[in-house]
Protein backbone atom coordinates (compact mmCIF):
# COMPACT_ATOMS: atom_id res chain seq x y z
CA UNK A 1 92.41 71.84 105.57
CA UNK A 2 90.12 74.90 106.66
CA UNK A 3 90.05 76.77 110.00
CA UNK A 4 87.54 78.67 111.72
CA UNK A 5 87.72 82.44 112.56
CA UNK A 6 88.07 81.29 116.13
CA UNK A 7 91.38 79.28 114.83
CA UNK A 8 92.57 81.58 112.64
CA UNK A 9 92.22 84.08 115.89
CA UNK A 10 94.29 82.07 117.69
CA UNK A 11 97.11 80.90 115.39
CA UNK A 12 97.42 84.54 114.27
CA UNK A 13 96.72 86.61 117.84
CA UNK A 14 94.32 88.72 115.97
CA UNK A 15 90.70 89.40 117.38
CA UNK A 16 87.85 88.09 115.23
CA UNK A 17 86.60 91.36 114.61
CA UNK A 18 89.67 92.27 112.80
CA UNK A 19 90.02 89.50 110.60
CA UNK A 20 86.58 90.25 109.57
CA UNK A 21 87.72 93.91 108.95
CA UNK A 22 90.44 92.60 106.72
CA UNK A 23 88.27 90.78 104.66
CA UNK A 24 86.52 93.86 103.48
CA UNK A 25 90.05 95.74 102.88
CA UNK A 26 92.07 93.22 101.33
CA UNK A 27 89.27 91.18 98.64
CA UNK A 28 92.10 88.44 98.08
CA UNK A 29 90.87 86.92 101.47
CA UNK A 30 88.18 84.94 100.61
CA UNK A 31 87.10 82.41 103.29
CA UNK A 32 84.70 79.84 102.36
CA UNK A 33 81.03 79.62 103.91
CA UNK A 34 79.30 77.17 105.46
CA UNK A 35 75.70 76.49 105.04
CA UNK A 36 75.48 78.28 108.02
CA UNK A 37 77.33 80.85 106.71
CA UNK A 38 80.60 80.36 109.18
CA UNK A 39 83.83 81.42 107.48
CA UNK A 40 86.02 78.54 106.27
CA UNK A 41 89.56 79.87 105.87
CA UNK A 42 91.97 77.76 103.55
CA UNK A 43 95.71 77.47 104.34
CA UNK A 44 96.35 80.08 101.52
CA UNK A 45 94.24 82.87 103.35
CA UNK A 46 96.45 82.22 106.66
CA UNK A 47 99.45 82.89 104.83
CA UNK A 48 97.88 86.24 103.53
CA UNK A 49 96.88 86.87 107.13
CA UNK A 50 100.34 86.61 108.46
CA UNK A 51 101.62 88.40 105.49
CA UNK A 52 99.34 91.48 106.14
CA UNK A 53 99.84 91.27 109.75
CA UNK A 54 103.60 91.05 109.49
CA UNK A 55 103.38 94.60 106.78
CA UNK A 56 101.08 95.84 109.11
CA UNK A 57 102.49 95.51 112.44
CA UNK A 58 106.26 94.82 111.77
CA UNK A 59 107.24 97.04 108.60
CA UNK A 60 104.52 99.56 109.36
CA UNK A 61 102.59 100.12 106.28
CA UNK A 62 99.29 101.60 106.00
CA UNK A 63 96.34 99.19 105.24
CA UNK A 64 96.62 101.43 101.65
CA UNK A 65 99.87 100.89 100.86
CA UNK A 66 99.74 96.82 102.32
CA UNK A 67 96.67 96.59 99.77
CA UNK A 68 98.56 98.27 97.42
CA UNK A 69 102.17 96.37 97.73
CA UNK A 70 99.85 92.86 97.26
CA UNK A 71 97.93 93.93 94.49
CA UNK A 72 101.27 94.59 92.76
CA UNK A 73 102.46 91.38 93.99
CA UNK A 74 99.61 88.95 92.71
CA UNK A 75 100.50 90.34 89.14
CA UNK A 76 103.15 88.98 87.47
CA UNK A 77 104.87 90.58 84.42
CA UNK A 78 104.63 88.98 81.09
CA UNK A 79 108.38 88.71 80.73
CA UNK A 80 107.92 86.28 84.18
CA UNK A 81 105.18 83.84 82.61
CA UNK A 82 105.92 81.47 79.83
CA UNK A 83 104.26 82.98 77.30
CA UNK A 84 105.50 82.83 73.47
CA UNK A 85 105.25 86.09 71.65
CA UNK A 86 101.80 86.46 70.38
CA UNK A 87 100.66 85.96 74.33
CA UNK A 88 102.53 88.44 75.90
CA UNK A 89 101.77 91.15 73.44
CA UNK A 90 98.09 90.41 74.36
CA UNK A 91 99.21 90.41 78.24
CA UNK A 92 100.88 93.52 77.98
CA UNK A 93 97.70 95.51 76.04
CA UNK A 94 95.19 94.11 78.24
CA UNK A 95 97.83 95.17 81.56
CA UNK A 96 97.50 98.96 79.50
CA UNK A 97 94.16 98.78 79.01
CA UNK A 98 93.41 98.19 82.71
CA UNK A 99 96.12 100.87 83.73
CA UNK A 100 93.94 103.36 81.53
CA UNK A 101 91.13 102.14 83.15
CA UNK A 102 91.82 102.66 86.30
CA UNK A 103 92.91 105.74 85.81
CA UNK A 104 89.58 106.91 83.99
CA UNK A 105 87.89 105.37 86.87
CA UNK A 106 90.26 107.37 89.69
CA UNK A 107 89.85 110.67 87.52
CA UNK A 108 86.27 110.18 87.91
CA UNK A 109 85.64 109.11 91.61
């Protein structure tokens, strides 16, 4: 099932113009195009819609720390996934190595 912006609008009482704001601050919305390049949003992206708007407007983070708060909450920690052994000590150096990473790439912005 996909919506159009104009939908999406509606169903969420957000203008357009924000939702394609959004888009470029949080990357985990990702509507579909058409061929005429007209966004496509899936149910998944509405739920991230109301989720932002609801941190947004009703808990009253910044667009920062919203971005933030979901980026922590798309990752889950090894001990959550059923991994054996051998798979979560890979999980958990890769999860260092983009810590370090990031870090590197903060200390150098």
């Amino acid at each position: 099932m996909y919506f159009k912006i104009s939908e999406v609008s509606k169903l969420t009482g957000l203008e357009p113009y924000i939702l394609r704001y959004w888009e470029t601050e949080f990357k985990m919305i990702k509507p579909m195009r058409t061929k005429t390049n007209q966004r496509l949003y899936r149910k998944k992206d509405l739920e991230l819609i109301f989720r932002i708007k609801q941190m947004l407007y009703g808990e009253g983070f910044t667009i920062a720390g919203t971005r933030k708060k979901l980026e922590g909450e798309s990752v889950k920690e090894p001990e959550q996934l059923d991994l054996n052994l051998e798979e979560k000590k890979y999980l958990n150096l890769l999860i260092t190595v983009k810590k370090e990473l990031k870090a590197i790439r903060a200390a150098l912005r």
